[in-house]
Protein backbone atom coordinates (compact mmCIF):
# COMPACT_ATOMS: atom_id res chain seq x y z
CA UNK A 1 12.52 -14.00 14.94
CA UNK A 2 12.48 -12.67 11.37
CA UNK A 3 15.39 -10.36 12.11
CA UNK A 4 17.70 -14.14 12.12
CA UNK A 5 16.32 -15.02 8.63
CA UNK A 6 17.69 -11.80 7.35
CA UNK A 7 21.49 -13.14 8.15
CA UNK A 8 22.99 -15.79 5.69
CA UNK A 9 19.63 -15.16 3.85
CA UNK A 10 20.30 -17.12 0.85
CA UNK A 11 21.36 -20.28 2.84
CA UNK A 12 18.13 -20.04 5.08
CA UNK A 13 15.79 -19.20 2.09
CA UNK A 14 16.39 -22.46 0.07
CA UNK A 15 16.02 -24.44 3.52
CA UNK A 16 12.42 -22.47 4.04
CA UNK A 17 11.82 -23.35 0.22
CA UNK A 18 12.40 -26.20 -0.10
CA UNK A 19 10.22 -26.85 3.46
CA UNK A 20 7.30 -24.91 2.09
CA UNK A 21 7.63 -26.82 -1.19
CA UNK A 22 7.44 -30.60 0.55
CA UNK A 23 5.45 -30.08 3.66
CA UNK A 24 2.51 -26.88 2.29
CA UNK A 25 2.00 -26.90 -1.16
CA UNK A 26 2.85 -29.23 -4.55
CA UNK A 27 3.55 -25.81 -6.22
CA UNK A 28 6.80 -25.41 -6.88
CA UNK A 29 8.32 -22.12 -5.68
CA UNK A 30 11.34 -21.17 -7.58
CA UNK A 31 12.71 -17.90 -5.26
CA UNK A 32 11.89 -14.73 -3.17
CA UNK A 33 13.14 -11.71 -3.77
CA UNK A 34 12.82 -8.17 -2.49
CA UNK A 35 14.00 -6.79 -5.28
CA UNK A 36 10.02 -5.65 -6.26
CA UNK A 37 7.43 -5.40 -4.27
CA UNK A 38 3.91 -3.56 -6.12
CA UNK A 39 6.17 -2.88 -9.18
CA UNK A 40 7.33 -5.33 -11.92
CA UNK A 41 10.92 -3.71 -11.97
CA UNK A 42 11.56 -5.58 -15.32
CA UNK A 43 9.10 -3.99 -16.97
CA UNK A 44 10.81 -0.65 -16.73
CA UNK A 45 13.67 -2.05 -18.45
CA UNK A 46 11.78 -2.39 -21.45
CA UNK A 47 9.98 1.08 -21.18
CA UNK A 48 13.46 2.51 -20.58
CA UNK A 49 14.15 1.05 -24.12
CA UNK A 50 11.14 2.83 -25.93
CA UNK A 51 11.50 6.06 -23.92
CA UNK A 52 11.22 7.83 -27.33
CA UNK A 53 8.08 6.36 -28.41
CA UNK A 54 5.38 4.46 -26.24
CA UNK A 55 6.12 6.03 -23.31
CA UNK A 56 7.37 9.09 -24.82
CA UNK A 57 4.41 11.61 -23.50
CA UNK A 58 4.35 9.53 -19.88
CA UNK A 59 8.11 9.82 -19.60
CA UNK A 60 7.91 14.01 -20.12
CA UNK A 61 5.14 13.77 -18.09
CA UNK A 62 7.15 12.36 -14.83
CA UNK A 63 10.26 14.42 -15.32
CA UNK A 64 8.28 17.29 -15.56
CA UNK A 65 6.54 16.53 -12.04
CA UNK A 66 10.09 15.33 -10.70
CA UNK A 67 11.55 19.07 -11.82
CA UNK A 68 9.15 20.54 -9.74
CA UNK A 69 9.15 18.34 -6.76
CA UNK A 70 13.02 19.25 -7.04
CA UNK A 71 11.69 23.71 -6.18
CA UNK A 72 9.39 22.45 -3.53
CA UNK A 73 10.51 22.49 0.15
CA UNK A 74 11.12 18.53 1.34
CA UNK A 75 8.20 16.92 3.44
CA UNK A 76 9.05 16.31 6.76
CA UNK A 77 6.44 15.79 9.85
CA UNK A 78 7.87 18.13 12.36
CA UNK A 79 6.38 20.64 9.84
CA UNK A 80 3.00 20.78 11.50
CA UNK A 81 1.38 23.25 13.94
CA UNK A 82 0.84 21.86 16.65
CA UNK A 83 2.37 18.13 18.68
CA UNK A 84 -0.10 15.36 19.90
CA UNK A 85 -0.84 15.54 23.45
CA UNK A 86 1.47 13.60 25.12
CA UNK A 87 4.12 13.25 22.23
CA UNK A 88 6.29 15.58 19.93
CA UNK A 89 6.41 17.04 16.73
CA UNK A 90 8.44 13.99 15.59
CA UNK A 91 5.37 11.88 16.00
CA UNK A 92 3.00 11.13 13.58
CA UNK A 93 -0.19 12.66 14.12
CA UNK A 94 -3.78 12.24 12.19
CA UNK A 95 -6.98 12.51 12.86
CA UNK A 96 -9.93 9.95 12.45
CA UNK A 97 -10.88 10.47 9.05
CA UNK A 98 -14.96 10.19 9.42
CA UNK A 99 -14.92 11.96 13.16
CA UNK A 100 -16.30 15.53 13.51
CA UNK A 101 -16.74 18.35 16.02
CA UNK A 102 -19.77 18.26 18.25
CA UNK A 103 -21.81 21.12 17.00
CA UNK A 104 -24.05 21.09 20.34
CA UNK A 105 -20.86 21.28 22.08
CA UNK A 106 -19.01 24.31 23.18
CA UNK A 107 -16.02 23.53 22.49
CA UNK A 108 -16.61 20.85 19.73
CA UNK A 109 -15.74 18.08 21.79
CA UNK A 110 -15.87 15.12 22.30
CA UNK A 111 -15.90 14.50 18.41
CA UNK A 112 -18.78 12.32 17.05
CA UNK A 113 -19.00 9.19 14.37
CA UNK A 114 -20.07 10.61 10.73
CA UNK A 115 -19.25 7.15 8.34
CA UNK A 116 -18.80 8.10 5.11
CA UNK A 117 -18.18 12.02 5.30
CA UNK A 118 -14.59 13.26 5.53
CA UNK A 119 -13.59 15.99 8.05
CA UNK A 120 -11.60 18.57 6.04
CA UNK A 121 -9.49 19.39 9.09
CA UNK A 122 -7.49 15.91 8.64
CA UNK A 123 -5.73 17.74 6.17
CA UNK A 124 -4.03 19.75 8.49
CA UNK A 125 -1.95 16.91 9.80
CA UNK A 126 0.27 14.47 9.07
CA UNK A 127 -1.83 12.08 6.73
CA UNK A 128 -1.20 14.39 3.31
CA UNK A 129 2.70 14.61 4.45
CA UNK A 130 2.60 10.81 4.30
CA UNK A 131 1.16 10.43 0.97
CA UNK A 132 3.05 13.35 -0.67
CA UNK A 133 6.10 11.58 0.51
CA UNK A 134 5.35 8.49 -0.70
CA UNK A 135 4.17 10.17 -4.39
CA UNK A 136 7.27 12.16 -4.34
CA UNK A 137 9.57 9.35 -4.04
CA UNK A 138 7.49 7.54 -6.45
CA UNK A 139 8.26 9.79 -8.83
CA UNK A 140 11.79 10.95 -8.43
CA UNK A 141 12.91 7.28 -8.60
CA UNK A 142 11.16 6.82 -11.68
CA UNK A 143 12.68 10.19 -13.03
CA UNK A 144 15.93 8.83 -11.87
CA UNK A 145 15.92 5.29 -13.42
CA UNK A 146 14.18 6.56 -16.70
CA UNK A 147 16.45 9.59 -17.50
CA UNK A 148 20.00 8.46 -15.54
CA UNK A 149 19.71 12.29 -14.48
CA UNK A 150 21.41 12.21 -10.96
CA UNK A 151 19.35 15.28 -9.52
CA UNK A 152 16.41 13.18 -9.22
CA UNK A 153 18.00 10.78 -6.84
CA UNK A 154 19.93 13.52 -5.14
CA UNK A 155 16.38 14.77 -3.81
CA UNK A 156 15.19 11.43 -3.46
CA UNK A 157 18.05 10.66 -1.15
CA UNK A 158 17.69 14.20 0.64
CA UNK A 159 14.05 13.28 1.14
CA UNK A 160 14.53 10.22 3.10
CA UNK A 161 17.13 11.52 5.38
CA UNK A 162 14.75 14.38 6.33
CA UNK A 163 12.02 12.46 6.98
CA UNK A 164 13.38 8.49 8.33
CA UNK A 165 16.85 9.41 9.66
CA UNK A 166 17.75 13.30 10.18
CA UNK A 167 17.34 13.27 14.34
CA UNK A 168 15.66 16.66 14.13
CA UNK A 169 13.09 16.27 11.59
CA UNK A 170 12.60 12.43 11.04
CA UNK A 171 9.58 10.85 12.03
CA UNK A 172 9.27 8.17 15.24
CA UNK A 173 8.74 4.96 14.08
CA UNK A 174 5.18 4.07 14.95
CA UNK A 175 1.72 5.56 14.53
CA UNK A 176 0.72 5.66 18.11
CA UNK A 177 -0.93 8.94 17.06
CA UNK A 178 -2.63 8.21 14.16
CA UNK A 179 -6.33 8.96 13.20
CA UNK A 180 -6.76 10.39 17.41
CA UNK A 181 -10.89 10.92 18.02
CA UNK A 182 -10.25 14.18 19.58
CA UNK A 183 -12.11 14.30 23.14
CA UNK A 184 -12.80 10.58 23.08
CA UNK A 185 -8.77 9.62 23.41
CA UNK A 186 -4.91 11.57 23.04
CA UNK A 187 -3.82 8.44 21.26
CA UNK A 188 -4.60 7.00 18.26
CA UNK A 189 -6.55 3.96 17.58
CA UNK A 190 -5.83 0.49 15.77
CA UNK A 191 -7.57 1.79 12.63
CA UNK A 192 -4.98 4.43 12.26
CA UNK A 193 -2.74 1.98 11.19
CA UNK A 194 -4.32 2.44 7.90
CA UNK A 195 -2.52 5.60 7.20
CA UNK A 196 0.60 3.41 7.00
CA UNK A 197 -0.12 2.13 3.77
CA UNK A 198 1.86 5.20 2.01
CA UNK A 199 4.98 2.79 2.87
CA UNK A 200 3.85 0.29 0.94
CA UNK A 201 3.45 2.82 -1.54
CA UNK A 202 6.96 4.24 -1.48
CA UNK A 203 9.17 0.58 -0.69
CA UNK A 204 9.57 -0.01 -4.72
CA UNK A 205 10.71 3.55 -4.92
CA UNK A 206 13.23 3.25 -1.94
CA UNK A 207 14.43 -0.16 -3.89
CA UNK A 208 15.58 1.65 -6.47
CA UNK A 209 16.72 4.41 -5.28
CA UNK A 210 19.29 2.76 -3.03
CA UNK A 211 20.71 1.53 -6.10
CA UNK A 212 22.74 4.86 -6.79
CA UNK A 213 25.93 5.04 -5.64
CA UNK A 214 25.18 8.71 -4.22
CA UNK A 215 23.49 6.80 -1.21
CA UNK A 216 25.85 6.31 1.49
CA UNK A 217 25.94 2.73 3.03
CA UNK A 218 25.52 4.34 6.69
CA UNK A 219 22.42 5.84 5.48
CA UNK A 220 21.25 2.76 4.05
CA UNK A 221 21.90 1.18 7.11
CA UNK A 222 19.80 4.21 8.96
CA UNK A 223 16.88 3.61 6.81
CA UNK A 224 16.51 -0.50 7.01
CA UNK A 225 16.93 0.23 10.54
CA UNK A 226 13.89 3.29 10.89
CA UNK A 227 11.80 -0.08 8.95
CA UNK A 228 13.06 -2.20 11.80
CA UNK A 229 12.00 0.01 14.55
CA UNK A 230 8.60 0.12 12.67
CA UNK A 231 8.11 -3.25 11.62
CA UNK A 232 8.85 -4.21 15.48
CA UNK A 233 5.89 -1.39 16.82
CA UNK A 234 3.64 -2.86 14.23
CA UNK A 235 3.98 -6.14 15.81
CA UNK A 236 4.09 -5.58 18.80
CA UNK A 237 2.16 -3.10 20.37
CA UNK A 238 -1.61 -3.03 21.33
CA UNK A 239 -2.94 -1.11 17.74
CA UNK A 240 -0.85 -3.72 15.93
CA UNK A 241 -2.69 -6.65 17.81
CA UNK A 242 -5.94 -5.12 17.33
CA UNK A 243 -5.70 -4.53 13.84
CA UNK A 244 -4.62 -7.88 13.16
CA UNK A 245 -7.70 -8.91 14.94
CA UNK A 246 -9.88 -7.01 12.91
CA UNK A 247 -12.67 -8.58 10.20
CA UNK A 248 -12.50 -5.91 7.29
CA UNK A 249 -10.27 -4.12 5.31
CA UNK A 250 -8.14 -3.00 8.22
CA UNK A 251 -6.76 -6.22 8.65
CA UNK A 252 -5.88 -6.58 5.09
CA UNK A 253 -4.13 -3.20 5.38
CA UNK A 254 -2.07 -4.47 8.09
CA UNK A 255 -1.31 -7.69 6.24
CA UNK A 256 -0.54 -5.99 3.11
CA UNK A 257 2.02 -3.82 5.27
CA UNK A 258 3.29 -6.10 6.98
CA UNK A 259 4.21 -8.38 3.91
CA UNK A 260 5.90 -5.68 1.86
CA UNK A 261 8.11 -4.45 4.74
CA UNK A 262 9.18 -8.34 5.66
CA UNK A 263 10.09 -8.51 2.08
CA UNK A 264 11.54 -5.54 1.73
CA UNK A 265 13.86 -6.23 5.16
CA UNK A 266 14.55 -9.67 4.25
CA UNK A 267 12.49 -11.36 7.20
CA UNK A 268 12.14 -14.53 4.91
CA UNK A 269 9.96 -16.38 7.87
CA UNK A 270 7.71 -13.56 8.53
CA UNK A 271 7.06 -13.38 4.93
CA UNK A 272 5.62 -16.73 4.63
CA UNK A 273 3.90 -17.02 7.94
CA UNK A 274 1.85 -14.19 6.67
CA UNK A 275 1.18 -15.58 3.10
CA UNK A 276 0.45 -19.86 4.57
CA UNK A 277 -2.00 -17.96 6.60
CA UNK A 278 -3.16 -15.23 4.42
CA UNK A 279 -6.91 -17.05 3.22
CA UNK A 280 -7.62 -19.06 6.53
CA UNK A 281 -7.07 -15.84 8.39
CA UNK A 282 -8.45 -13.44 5.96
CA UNK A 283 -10.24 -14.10 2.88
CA UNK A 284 -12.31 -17.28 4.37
CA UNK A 285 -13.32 -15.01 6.88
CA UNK A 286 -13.88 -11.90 4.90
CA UNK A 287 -15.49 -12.42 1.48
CA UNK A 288 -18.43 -14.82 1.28
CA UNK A 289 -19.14 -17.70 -1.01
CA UNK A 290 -21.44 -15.34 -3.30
CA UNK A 291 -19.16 -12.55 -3.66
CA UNK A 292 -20.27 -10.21 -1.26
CA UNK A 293 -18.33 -8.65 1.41
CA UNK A 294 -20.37 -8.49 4.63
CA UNK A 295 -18.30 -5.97 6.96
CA UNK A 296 -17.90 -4.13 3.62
CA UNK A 297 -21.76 -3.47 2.79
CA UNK A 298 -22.15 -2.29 6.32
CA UNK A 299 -20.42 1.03 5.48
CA UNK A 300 -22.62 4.01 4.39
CA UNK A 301 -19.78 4.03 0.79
CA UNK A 302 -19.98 0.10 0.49
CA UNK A 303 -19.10 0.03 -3.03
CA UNK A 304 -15.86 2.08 -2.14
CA UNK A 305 -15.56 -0.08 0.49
CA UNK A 306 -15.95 -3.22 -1.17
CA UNK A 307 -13.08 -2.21 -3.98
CA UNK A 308 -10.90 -1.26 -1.43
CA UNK A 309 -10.44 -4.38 0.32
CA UNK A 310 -10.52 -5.85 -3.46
CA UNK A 311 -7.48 -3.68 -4.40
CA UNK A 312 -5.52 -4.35 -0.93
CA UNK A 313 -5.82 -8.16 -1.70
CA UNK A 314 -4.63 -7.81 -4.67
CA UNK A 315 -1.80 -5.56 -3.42
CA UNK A 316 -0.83 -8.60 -1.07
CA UNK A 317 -0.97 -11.45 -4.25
CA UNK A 318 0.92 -9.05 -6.34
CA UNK A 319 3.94 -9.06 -3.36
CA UNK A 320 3.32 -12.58 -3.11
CA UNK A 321 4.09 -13.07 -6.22
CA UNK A 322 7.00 -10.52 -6.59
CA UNK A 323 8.70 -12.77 -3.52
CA UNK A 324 7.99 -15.73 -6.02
CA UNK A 325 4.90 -17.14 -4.71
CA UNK A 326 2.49 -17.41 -7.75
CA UNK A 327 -1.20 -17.23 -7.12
CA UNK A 328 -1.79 -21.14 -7.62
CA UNK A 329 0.09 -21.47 -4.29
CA UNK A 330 -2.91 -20.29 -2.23
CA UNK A 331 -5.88 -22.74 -1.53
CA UNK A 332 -7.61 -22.78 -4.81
CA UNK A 333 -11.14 -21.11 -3.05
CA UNK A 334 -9.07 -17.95 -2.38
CA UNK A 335 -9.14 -17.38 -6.73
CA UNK A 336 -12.74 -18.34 -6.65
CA UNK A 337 -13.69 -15.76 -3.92
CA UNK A 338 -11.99 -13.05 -5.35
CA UNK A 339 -13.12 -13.64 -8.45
CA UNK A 340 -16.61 -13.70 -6.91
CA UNK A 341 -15.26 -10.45 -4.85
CA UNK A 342 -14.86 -8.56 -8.01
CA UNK A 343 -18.36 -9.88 -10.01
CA UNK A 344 -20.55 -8.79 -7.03
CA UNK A 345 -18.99 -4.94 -8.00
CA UNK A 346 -18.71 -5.49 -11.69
CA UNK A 347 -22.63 -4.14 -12.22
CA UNK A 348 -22.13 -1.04 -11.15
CA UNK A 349 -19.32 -0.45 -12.84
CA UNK A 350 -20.44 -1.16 -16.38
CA UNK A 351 -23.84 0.15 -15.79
CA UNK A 352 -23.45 3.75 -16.21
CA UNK A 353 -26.84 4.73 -14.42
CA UNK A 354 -25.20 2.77 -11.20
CA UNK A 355 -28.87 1.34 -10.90
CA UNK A 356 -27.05 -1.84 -9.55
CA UNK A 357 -26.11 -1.30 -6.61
CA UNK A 358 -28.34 -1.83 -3.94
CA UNK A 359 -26.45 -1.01 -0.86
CA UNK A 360 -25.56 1.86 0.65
CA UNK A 361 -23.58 4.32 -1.41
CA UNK A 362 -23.49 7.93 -0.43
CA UNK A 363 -21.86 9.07 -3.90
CA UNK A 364 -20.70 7.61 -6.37
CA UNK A 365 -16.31 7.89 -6.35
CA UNK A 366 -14.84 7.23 -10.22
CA UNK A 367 -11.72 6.87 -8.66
CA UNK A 368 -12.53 3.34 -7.20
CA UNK A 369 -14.05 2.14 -10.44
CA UNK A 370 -10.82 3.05 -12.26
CA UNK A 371 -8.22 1.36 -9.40
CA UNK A 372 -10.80 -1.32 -9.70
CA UNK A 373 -10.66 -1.70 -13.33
CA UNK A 374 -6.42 -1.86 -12.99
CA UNK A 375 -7.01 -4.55 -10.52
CA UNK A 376 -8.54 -6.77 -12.85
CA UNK A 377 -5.49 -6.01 -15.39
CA UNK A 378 -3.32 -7.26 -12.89
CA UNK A 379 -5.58 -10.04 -11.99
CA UNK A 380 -5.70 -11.24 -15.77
CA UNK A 381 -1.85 -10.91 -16.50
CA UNK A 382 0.44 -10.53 -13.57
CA UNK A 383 -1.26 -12.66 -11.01
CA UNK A 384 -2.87 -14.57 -14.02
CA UNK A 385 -6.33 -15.99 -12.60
CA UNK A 386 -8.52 -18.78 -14.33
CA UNK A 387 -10.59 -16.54 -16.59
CA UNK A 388 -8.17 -13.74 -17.61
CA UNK A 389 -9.89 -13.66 -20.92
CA UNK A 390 -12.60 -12.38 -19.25
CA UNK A 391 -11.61 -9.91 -17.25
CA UNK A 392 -9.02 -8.23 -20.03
CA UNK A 393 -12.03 -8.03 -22.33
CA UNK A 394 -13.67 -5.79 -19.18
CA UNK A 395 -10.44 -3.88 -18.80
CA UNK A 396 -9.77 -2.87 -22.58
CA UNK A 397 -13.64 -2.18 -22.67
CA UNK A 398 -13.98 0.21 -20.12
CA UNK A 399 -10.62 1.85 -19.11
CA UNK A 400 -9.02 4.68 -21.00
CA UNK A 401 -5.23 4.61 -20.45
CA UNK A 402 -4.49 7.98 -19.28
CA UNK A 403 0.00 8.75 -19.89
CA UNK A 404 -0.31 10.99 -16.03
CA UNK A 405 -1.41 7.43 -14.16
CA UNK A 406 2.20 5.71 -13.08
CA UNK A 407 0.24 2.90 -14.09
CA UNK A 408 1.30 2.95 -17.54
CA UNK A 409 4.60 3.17 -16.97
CA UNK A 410 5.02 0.13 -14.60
CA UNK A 411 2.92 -2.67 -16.27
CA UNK A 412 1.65 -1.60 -19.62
């Protein structure tokens, strides 16, 4: 159905518009476009301008990680040691981040349930290839844009043939194998579809890169169609349904996915299906009116847990809005929750004994409290909620810019 919406798409977009503007909301919605998805593309116009001062020591910074991406061999799946049962080296394999071996077991197996405590052996597969690939692209196409230095898009575009087109080492579009529970099942499981939010991390970077003139139209053509393939397994087959189904952060994962890669294929319909339904299905469901995030607290890291799902909604209003669907669109209770959402964690992230926090919390992971604090940023001035005063006050307060974060270079 999307895949019509994607021909003639600027006659079919103003009829959608102008449908969505008379019949769902009195905001007005001026245009979609998939030109940016988690990046504000405009605002590396204007660090492309002070390259020699701001952003002088972040700029050095990413060339000198894209010059040695450029010596390092390319990151392809079929690099692994060993296939899935049942499929091939092509296929994406993981295992289930929080399953380990049976140590009353002989042979380890079947693996058993340990929330909260990561198996080292998931590194061994396919779920660090993913999220190099998606930090490598990240960064060439920055190098690229920023320094006009055609080597960085070279690899770029050699990296994306390897690992979405090349028939040899490209990966199968689908995650039927991802995050297996070895001895409980070959396949994979609907929560696997988690690992597939590297693509949402690397879709800004593809935008741009398909800009130089270096990438052949055929393998353009090879990529949107490896997204096709994808985009029709996600929704589609049984892990897609039962993801979808799911009351936690899964499901806002596999909304979040499934909005950038509509946008980014020009499924103009799918797009807004998923955003009209986006609080009835997910937030009203999900956060509660005081905050808290029930399926969230259940976890043995709830505070990780809780900014997680925080920073994947955000993810989804920050597409939203990047498609040209400003926050104010949404019923007004989903601002309210979130901002409820992100006062429940607040505490224990401006109380530096973390004596807040009186739910389960294994240890305590800075990381979260820093993608936390650059989710209220964007909150306050991108998405631009009620009380960005507020929340900019917290942010300047308590986070310390730091010129290695790509952070810096896309929004401040």
């Amino acid at each position: 159905m999307g895949r019509k919406f994607a021909r003639n798409y600027n006659i079919i977009l103003s009829l959608i518009l102008i449908l969505l503007c008379s019949c769902v909301s009195t905001t007005k919605i001026v245009s979609v476009s998939a030109e940016e998805l988690l990046w504000q593309h405009s605002h590396l116009d204007t660090v492309k301008l002070h390259i020699c001062d701001k952003y002088k020591q972040a700029y050095t910074y990413i060339i000198k990680k894209a010059d040695k991406i450029c010596t390092q061999p390319i990151v392809v799946v079929t690099d692994k040691e060993f296939a899935p049962d049942g499929g091939t080296f092509n296929d994406y394999y993981s295992l289930a981040r929080y399953y380990w071996p049976d140590t009353t077991s002989i042979n380890g197996l079947p693996y058993i349930a340990r929330d909260g405590f990561s198996n080292p052996e998931v590194e061994k597969y396919d779920r660090r290839r993913l999220s190099k690939l998606a930090k490598n692209l990240r960064i060439l196409s920055l190098a690229w844009y920023l320094s006009n230095e055609n080597k960085y898009a070279n690899m770029a575009v050699t990296q994306v043939k390897a690992f979405f087109i090349d028939e040899n080492t490209r990966m199968n579009p689908n995650l039927k194998f991802a995050q297996v529970k070895k001895g409980i099942s070959n396949w994979g499981s609907a929560a696997g579809l988690i690992d597939g939010h590297s693509f949402i991390d690397l879709l800004d970077a593809l935008i741009i890169i398909e800009k130089y003139e270096g990438f052949s139209t055929k393998d353009k053509v090879a990529l949107k169609n490896w997204f096709e393939n994808y985009y029709y397994w996600l929704t589609h087959s049984v892990s897609g349904y039962k993801a979808s189904m799911m009351n936690n952060n899964h499901s806002i994962v596999y909304d979040t996915q499934l909005l950038a890669i509509s946008s980014y294929l020009g499924y103009v319909e799918d797009s807004y299906s998923l955003i009209r339904s986006f609080y009835d299905k997910r937030i009203s469901k999900q956060i509660s009116k005081d905050g808290s995030q029930p399926n969230e607290l259940k976890r043995v890291n709830s505070f990780d847990y809780s900014c997680y799902n925080i920073h994947h909604i955000i993810e989804f209003l920050t597409i939203a809005k990047g498609q040209g669907i400003p926050l104010a669109y949404f019923d007004q209770d989903l601002e309210k929750r979130l901002q409820k959402a992100i006062d429940f964690v607040l505490p224990f992230i401006l109380e530096k004994n973390n004596s807040t926090w009186n739910y389960s919390q294994s240890n305590s992971d800075e990381n979260f409290k820093k993608i936390l604090l650059k989710d209220i940023y964007l909150f306050s001035t991108f998405l631009g909620c009620e009380n960005s005063s507020k929340y900019l006050t917290i942010y300047y307060n308590n986070y310390i810019n730091d010129i290695k974060d790509e952070f810096f270079l896309l929004w401040l």
